[in-house]
Protein backbone atom coordinates (compact mmCIF):
# COMPACT_ATOMS: atom_id res chain seq x y z
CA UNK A 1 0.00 0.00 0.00
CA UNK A 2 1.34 3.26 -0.67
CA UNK A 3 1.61 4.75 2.90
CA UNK A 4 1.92 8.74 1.49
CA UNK A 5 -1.33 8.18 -0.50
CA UNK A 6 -2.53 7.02 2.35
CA UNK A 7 -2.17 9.21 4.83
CA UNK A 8 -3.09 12.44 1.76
CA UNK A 9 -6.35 10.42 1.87
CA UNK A 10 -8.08 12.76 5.01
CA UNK A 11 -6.42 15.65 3.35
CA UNK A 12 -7.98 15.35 0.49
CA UNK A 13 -11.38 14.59 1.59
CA UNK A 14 -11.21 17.85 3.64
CA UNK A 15 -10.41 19.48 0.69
CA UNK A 16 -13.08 18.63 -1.16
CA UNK A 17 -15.65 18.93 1.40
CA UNK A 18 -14.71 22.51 2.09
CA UNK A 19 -14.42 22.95 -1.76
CA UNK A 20 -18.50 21.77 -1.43
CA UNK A 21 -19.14 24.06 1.73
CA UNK A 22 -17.72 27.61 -0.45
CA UNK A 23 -19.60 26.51 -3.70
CA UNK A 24 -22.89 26.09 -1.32
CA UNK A 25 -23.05 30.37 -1.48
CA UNK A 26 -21.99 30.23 -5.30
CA UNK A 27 -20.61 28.19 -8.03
CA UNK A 28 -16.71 28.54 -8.54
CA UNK A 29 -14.96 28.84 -11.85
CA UNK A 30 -13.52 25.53 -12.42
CA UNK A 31 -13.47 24.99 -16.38
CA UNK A 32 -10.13 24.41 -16.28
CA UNK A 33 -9.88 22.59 -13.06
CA UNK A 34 -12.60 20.02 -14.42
CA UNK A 35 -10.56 19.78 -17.59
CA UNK A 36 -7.58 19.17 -15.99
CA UNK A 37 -9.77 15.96 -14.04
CA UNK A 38 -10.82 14.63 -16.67
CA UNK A 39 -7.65 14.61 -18.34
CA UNK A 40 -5.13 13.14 -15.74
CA UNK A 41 -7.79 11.38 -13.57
CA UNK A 42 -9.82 7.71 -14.52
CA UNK A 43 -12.91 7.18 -11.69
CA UNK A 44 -15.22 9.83 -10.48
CA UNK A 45 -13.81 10.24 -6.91
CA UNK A 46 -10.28 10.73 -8.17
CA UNK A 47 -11.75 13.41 -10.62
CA UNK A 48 -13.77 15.13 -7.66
CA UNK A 49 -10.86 15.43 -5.30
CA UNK A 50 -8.27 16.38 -8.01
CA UNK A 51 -10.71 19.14 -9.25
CA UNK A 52 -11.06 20.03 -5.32
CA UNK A 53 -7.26 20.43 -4.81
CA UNK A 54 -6.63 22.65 -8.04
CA UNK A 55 -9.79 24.34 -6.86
CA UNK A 56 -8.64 24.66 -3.25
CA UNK A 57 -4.89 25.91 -4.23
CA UNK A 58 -6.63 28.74 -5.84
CA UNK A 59 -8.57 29.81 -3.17
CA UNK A 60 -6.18 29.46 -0.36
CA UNK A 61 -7.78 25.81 1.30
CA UNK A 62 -4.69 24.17 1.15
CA UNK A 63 -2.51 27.32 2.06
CA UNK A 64 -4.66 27.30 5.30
CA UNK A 65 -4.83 23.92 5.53
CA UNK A 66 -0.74 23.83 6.15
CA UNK A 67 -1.14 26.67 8.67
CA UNK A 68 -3.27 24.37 10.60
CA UNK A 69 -1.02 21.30 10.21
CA UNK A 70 1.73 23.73 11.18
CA UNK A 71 -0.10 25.26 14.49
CA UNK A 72 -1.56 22.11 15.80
CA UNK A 73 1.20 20.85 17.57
CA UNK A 74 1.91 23.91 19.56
CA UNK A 75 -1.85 24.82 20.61
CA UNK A 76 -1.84 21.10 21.71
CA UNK A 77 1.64 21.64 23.69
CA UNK A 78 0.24 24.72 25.32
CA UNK A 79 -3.46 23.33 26.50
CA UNK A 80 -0.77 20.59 28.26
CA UNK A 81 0.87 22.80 29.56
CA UNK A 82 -2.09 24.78 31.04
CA UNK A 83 -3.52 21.95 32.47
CA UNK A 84 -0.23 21.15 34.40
CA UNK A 85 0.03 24.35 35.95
CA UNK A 86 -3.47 24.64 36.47
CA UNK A 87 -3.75 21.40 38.38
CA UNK A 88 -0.66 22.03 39.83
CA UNK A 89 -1.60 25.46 41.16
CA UNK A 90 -5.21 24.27 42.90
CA UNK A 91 -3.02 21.67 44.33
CA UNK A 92 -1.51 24.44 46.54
CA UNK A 93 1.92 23.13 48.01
CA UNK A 94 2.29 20.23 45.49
CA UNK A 95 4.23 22.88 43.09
CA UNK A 96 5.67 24.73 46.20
CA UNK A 97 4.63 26.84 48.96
CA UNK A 98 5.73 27.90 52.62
CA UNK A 99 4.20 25.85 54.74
CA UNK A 100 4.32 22.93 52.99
CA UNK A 101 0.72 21.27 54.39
CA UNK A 102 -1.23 19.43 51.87
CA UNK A 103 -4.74 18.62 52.40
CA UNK A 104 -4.69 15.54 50.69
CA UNK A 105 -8.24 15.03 49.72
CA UNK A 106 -8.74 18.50 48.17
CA UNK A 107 -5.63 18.06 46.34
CA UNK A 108 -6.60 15.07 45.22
CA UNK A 109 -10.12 16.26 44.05
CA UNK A 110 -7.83 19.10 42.59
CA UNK A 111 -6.33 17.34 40.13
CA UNK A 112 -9.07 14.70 39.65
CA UNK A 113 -11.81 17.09 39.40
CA UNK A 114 -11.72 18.93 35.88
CA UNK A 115 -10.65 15.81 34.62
CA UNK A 116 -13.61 13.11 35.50
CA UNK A 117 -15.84 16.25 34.52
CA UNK A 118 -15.12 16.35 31.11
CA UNK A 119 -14.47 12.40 31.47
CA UNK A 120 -18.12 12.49 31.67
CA UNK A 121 -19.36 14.84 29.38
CA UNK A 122 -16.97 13.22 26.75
CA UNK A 123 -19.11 9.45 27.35
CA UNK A 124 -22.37 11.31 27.07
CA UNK A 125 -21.36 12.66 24.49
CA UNK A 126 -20.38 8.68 22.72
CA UNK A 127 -23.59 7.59 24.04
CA UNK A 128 -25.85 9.92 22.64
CA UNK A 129 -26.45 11.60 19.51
CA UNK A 130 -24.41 14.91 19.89
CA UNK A 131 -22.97 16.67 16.69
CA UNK A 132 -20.33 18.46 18.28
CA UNK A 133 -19.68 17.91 21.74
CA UNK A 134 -17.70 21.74 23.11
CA UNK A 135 -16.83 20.23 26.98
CA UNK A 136 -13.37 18.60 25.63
CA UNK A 137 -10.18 19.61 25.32
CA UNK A 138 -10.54 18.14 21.52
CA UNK A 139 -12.62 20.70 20.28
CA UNK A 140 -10.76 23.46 22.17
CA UNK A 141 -7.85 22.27 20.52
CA UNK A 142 -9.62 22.48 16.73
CA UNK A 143 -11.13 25.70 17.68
CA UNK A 144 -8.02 27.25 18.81
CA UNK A 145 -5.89 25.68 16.05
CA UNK A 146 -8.44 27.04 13.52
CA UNK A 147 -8.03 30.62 15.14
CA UNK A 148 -4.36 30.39 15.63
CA UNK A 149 -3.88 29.30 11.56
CA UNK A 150 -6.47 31.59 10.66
CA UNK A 151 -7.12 34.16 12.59
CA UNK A 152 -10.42 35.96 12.50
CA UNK A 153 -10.77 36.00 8.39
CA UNK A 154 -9.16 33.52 6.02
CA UNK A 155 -10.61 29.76 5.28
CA UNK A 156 -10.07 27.91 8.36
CA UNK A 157 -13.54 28.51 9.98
CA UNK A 158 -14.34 27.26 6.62
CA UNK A 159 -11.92 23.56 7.34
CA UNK A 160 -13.44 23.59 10.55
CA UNK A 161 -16.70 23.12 9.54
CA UNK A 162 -15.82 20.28 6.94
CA UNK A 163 -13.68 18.42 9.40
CA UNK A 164 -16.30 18.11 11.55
CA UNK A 165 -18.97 16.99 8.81
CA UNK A 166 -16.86 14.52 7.54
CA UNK A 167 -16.04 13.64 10.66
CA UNK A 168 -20.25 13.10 11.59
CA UNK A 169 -20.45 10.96 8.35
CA UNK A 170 -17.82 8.84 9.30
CA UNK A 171 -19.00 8.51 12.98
CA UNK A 172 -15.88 9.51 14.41
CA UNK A 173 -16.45 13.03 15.95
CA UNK A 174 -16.60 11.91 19.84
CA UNK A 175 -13.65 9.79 18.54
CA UNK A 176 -11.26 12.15 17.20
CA UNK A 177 -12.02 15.00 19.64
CA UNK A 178 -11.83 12.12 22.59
CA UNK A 179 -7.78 11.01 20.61
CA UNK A 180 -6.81 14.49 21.02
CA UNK A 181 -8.66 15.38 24.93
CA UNK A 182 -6.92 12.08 25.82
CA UNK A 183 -3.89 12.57 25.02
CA UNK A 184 -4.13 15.95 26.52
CA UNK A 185 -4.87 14.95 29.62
CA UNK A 186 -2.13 11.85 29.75
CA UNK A 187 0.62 13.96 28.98
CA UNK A 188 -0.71 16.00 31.92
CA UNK A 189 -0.86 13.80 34.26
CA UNK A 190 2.42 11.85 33.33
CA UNK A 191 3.59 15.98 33.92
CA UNK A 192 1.52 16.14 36.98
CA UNK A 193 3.10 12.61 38.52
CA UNK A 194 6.98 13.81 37.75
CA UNK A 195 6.03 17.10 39.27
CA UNK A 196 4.73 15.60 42.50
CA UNK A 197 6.93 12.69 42.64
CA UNK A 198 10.27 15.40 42.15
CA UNK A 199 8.65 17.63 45.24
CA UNK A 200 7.63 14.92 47.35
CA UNK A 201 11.15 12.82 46.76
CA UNK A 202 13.14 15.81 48.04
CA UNK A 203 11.29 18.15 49.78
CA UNK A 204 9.06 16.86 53.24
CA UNK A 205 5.85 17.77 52.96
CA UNK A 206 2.95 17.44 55.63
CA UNK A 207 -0.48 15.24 54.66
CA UNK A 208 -3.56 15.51 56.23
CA UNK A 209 -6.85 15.84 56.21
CA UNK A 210 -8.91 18.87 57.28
CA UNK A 211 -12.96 19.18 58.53
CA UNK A 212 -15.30 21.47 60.33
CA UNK A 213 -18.51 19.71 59.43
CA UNK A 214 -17.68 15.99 58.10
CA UNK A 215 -17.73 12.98 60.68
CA UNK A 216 -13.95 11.00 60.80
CA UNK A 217 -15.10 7.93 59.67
CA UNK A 218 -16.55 9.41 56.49
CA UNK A 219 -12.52 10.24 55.27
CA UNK A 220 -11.96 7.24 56.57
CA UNK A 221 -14.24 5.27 54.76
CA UNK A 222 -13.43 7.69 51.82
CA UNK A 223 -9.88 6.66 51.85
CA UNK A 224 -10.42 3.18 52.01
CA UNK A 225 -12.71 2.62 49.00
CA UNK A 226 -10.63 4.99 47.22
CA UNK A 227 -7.22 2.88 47.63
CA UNK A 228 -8.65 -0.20 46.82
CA UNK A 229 -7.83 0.04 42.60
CA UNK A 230 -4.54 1.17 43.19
CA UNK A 231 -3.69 -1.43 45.77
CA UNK A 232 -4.03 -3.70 42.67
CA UNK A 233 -1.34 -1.75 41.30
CA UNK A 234 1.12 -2.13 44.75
CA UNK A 235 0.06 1.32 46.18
CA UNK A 236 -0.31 1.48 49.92
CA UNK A 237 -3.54 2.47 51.64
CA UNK A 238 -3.35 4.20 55.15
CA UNK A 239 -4.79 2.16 57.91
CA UNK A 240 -7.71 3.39 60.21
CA UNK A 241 -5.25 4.15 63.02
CA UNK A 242 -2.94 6.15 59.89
CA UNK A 243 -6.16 7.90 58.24
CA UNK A 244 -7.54 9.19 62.08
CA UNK A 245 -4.25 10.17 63.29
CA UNK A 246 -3.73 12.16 59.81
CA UNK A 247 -1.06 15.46 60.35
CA UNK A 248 1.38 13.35 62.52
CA UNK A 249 4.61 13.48 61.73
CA UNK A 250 5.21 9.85 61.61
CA UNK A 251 7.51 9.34 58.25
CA UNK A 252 6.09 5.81 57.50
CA UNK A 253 2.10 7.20 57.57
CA UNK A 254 3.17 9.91 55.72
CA UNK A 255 5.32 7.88 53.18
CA UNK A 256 1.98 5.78 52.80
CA UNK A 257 0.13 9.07 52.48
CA UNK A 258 1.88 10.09 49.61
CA UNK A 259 1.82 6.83 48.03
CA UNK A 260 -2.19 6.84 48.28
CA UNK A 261 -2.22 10.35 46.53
CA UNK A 262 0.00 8.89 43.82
CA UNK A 263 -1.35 5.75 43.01
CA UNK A 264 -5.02 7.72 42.97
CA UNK A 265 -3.97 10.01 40.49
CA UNK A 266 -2.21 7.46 38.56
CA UNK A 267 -5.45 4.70 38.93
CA UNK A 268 -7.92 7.63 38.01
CA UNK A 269 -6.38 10.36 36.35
CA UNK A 270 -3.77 8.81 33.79
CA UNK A 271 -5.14 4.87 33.47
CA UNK A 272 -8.36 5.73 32.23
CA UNK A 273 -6.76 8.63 29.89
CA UNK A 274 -4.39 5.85 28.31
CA UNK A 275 -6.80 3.28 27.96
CA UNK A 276 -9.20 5.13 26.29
CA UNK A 277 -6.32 6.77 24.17
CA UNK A 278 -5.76 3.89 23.07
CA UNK A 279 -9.10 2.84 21.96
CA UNK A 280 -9.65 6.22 20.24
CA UNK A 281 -7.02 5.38 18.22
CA UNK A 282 -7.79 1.83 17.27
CA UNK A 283 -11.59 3.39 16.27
CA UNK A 284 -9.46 5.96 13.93
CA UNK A 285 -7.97 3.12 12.52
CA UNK A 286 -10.56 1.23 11.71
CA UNK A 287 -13.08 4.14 10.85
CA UNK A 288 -10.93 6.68 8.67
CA UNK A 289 -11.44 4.62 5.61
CA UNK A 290 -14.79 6.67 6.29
CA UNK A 291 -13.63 9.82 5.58
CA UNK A 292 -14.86 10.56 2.26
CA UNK A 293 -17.03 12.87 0.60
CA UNK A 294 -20.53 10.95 -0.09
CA UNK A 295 -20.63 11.08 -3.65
CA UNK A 296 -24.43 10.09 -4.11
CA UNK A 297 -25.21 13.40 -2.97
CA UNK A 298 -26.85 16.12 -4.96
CA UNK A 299 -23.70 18.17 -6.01
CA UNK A 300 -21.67 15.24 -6.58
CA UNK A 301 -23.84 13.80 -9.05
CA UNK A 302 -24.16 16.65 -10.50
CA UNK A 303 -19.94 16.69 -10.96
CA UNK A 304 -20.30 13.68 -11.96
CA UNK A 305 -22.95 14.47 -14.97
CA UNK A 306 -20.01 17.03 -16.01
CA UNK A 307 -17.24 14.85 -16.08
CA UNK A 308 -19.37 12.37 -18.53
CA UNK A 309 -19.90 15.16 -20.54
CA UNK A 310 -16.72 16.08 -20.97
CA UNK A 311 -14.46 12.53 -20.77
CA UNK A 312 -12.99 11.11 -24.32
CA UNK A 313 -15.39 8.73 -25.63
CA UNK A 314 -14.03 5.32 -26.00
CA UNK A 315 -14.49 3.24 -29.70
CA UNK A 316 -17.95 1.77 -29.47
CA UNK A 317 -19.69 -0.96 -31.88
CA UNK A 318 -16.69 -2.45 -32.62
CA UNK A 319 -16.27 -5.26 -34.92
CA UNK A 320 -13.31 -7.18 -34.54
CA UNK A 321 -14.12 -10.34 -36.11
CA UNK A 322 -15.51 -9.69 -39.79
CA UNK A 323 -13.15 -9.05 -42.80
CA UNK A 324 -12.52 -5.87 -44.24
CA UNK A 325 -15.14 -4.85 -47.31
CA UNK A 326 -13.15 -3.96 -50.65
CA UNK A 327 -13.66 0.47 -50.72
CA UNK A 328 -15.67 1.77 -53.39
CA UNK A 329 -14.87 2.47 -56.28
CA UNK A 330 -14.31 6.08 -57.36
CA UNK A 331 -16.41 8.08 -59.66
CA UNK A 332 -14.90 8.10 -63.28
CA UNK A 333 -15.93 11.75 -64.06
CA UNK A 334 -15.57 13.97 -60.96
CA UNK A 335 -16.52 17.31 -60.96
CA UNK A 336 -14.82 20.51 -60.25
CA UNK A 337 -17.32 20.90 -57.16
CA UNK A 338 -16.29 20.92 -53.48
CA UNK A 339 -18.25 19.19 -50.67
CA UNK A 340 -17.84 20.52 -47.06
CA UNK A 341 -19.82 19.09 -44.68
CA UNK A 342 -20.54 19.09 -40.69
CA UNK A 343 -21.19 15.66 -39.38
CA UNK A 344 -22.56 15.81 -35.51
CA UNK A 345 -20.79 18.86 -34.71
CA UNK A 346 -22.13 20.41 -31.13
CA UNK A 347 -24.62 22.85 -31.89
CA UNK A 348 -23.03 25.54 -30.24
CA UNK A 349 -19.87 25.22 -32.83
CA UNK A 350 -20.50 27.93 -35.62
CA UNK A 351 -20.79 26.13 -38.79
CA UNK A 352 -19.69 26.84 -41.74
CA UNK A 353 -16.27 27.43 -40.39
CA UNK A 354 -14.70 31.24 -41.16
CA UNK A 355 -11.99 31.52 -43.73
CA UNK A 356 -11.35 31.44 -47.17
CA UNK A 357 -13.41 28.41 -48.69
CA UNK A 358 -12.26 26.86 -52.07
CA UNK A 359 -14.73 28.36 -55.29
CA UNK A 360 -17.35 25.66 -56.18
CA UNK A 361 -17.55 25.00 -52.78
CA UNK A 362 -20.85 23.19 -51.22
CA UNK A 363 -21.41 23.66 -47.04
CA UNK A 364 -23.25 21.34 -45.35
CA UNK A 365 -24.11 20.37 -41.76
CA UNK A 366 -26.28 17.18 -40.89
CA UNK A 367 -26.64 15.96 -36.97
CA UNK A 368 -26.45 12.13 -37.85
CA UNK A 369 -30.15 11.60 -38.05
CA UNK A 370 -31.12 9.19 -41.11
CA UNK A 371 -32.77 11.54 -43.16
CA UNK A 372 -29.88 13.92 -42.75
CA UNK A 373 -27.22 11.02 -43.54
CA UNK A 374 -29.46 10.78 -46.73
CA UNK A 375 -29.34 14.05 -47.60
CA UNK A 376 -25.81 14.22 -47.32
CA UNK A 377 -25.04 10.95 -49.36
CA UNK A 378 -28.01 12.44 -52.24
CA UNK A 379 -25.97 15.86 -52.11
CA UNK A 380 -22.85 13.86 -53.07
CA UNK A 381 -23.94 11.81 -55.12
CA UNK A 382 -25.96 14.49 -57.26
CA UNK A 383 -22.51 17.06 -57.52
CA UNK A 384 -20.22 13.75 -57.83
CA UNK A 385 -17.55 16.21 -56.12
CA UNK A 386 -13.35 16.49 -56.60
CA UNK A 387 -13.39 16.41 -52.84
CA UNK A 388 -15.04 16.03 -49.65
CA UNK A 389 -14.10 17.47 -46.58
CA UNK A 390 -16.20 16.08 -43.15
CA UNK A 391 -15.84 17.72 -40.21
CA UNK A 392 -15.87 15.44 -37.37
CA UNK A 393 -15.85 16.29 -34.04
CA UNK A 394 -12.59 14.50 -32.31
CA UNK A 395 -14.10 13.35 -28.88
CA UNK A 396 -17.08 11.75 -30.87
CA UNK A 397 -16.68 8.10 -30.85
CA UNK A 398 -16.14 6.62 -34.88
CA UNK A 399 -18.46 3.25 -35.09
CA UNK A 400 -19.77 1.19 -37.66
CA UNK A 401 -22.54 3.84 -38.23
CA UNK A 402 -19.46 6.28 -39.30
CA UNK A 403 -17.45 4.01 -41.34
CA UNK A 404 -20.73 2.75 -43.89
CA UNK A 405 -21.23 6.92 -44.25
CA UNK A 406 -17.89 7.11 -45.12
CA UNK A 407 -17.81 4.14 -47.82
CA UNK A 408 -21.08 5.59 -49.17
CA UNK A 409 -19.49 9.04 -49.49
CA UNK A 410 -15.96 7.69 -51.27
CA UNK A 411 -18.42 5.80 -53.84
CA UNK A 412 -19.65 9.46 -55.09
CA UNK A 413 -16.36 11.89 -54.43
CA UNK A 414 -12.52 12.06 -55.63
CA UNK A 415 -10.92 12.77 -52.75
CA UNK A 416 -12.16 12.59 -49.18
CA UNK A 417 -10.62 14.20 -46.08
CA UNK A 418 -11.58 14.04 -41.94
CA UNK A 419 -11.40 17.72 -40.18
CA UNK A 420 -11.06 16.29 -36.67
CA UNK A 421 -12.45 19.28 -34.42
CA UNK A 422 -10.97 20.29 -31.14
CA UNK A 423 -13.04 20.59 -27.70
CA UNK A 424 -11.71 23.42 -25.80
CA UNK A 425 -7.75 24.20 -25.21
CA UNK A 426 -6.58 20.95 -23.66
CA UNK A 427 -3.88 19.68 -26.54
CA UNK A 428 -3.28 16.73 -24.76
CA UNK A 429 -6.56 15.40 -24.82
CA UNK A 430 -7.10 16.60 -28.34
CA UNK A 431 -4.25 14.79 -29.59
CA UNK A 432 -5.30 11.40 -27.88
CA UNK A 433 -8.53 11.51 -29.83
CA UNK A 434 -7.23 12.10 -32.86
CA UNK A 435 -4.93 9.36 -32.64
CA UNK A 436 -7.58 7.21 -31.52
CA UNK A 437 -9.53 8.17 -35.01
CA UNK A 438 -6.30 7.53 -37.09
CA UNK A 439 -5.89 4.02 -35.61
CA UNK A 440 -9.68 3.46 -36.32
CA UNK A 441 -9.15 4.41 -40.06
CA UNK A 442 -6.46 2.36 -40.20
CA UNK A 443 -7.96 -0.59 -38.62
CA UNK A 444 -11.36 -0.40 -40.65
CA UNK A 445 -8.84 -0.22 -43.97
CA UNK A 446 -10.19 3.36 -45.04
CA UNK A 447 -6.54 4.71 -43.65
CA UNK A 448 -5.37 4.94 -47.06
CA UNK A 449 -8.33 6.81 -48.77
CA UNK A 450 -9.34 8.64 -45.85
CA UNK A 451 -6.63 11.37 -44.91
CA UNK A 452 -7.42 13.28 -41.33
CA UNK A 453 -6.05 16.09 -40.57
CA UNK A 454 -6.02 18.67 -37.36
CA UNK A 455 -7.24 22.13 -39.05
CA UNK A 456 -9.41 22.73 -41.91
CA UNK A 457 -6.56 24.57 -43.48
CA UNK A 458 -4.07 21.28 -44.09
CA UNK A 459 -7.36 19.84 -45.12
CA UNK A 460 -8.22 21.86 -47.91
CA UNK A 461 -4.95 22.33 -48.97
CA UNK A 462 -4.49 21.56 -52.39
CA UNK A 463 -8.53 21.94 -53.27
């Protein structure tokens, strides 16, 4: 697999959803982008995203897009750090202080606080049906990015917005913003634990417990049920006689205090973070194949109608199998008249063409119907023409239909020559389907008789 295309894959889907979101208040000018899609691309979502990123370059997505890759490392790196220093600071002599005295249960709801808060709202938020869910350090971190790339004008409110529709359709919103708050809050708390661990290694610090209304066997009880998951871990948990005799300055009960504050921040603060880190990511994983733009929707298939009209059409009708017919025979007795003649030209192509035409010259211009193939053949036969000049256009597809016009045609005129129109400017694409007409003349046998050319001038050349 090729990992670069890979990982472009969400880029370009953001792309070309926020290519979708600007063309929603008015249709862009994108000849030349779709011309280029058709051109260089094969299936219909490789056109719509190619269009999107030529489309996108010219509006400044993508310029803003790298902004954003740019900033979102550092607004990341900052909410960390924020949440370090905030946690830090409620936790009063954790980070430093004079008197040293920690009231371990309000440090430890502290630092445990904000963070089983938004724990929660992030779970509703997974269980029920909420587009955007705003209580998580995910979206603050999209937001802010957005604003930092951004600032208050530009695209990236724009981005925003698409990221977090595709994001909906792929049903990974509560997932990506819950990758990101996670791994917020784990680097946090892995900050938070070397922080604490540092001060509490080599400075002596004083834990306790503190209450004017609560009964003692409440933090007693309190401490107990709360040391029980780390204890699974190897943390101490203070005994009764340690918990009621809390602010002595016994080393061992306050060794275990400090190992009960650690192991609860570690149990409840960073093991649930990783965890669910982790299974964020493994939902990314298996979900981002999601992130595409739904192409059965209204303005897709309406890209889609365009490409049709515009891609090369292949050689139908073809018959491979049967032998080559003998070509007509010429007229004996040509006149000095010249046929030229239109054969299912679009209708918005001026016909006749502008220039000097040869004198005797006869303009035509059928659309392929029967009665105008008659006409055409009737017309030719009736002035038994030097030459015949048919304008064809180049993206039309030559069948068996074309060829028997063609025989019928050489049976009544000297010479006969293919004008092989151009649609629009693209050369490459006008050069494959004229060589995809020449290798059809050759193949049907008419190559010799039947001389194409490019412009109407090398075809009447001569005339």
């Amino acid at each position: 697999m090729n990992l670069a295309a890979h990982s472009a894959a969400p880029s370009n889907a953001l792309i070309t959803e926020a290519v979708q979101l600007l063309e929603e208040t008015g249709p862009l000018d994108d000849a030349a982008a779709m011309r280029e899609a058709v051109a260089r691309q094969e299936n219909m979502q490789q056109r719509v995203a190619h269009r999107a990123a030529v489309l996108g370059e010219r509006t400044g997505l993508q310029q803003e897009l790298t902004r954003m890759r740019n900033a979102a490392p550092w607004v990341a790196a900052a909410l960390v750090v924020l949440v370090v220093m905030v946690g830090l600071t409620l936790a009063g002599s954790v980070v430093g202080g004079t008197e040293r005295h920690i009231n371990i249960l309000a440090a430890l709801l502290s630092l445990l606080g904000a963070h089983l808060l938004t724990l929660c709202f992030w779970v509703v938020g997974l269980l029920l049906p909420l587009r955007a869910p705003k209580a998580s350090f995910g979206w603050l971190w999209m937001t802010l990015t957005a604003r930092v790339a951004g600032g208050r004008r530009g695209q990236t409110p724009l981005l925003l917005r698409a990221a977090t529709r595709l994001l909906v359709q792929a049903r990974l919103l509560p997932w990506v913003l819950g990758l990101v708050s996670h791994a917020i809050w784990s680097l946090s708390f892995l900050a938070v634990l070397g922080a604490m661990l540092f001060a509490l290694a080599f400075h002596r610090y004083t834990l306790s417990w503190e209450t004017t209304i609560l009964d003692p066997e409440f933090f007693l009880h309190a401490v107990q049920a709360l040391g029980r998951a780390p204890a699974w871990f190897g943390f101490a948990t203070p005994d009764a006689a340690t918990v009621l005799a809390a602010g002595a300055s016994d080393p061992a009960g306050q060794r275990t205090w400090a190992l009960w504050l650690t192991g609860c921040i570690a149990v409840y603060g960073l093991l649930p973070r990783l965890l669910l880190l982790m299974l964020s990511a493994a939902v990314w994983r298996v979900r981002r194949g999601g992130l595409q733009p739904r192409l059965d929707a209204p303005y897709y298939r309406r890209l889609a109608s365009r490409f049709e009209a515009m891609a090369p059409s292949a050689i139908v009708d073809p018959d491979p199998g049967r032998a080559r017919a003998a070509l007509p025979a010429r007229p004996a007795n040509p006149t000095d008249a010249v046929l030229i003649a239109a054969y299912e030209l679009p209708l918005e192509q001026s016909w006749p063409p502008g220039g000097a035409l040869p004198p005797h010259a006869t303009v035509l211009r059928t659309d392929g119907s029967a009665e105008a193939r008659r006409q055409l053949i009737d017309t030719a036969a009736r002035l038994r023409p030097r030459a015949l000049v048919l304008a064809c256009r180049a993206a039309a597809s030559p069948d068996r239909g074309t060829e028997r016009l063609l025989r019928e045609l050489l049976a009544h005129c000297g010479d006969c020559r293919l004008w092989l129109t151009a649609d629009g400017d693209d050369v490459e694409q006008a050069a494959h389907a004229r060589a995809r007409w020449h290798h059809w003349l050759a193949d049907t046998g008419l190559g010799p008789t039947v001389v194409a050319h490019d412009a109407l001038d090398a075809s009447l050349q001569g005339l």
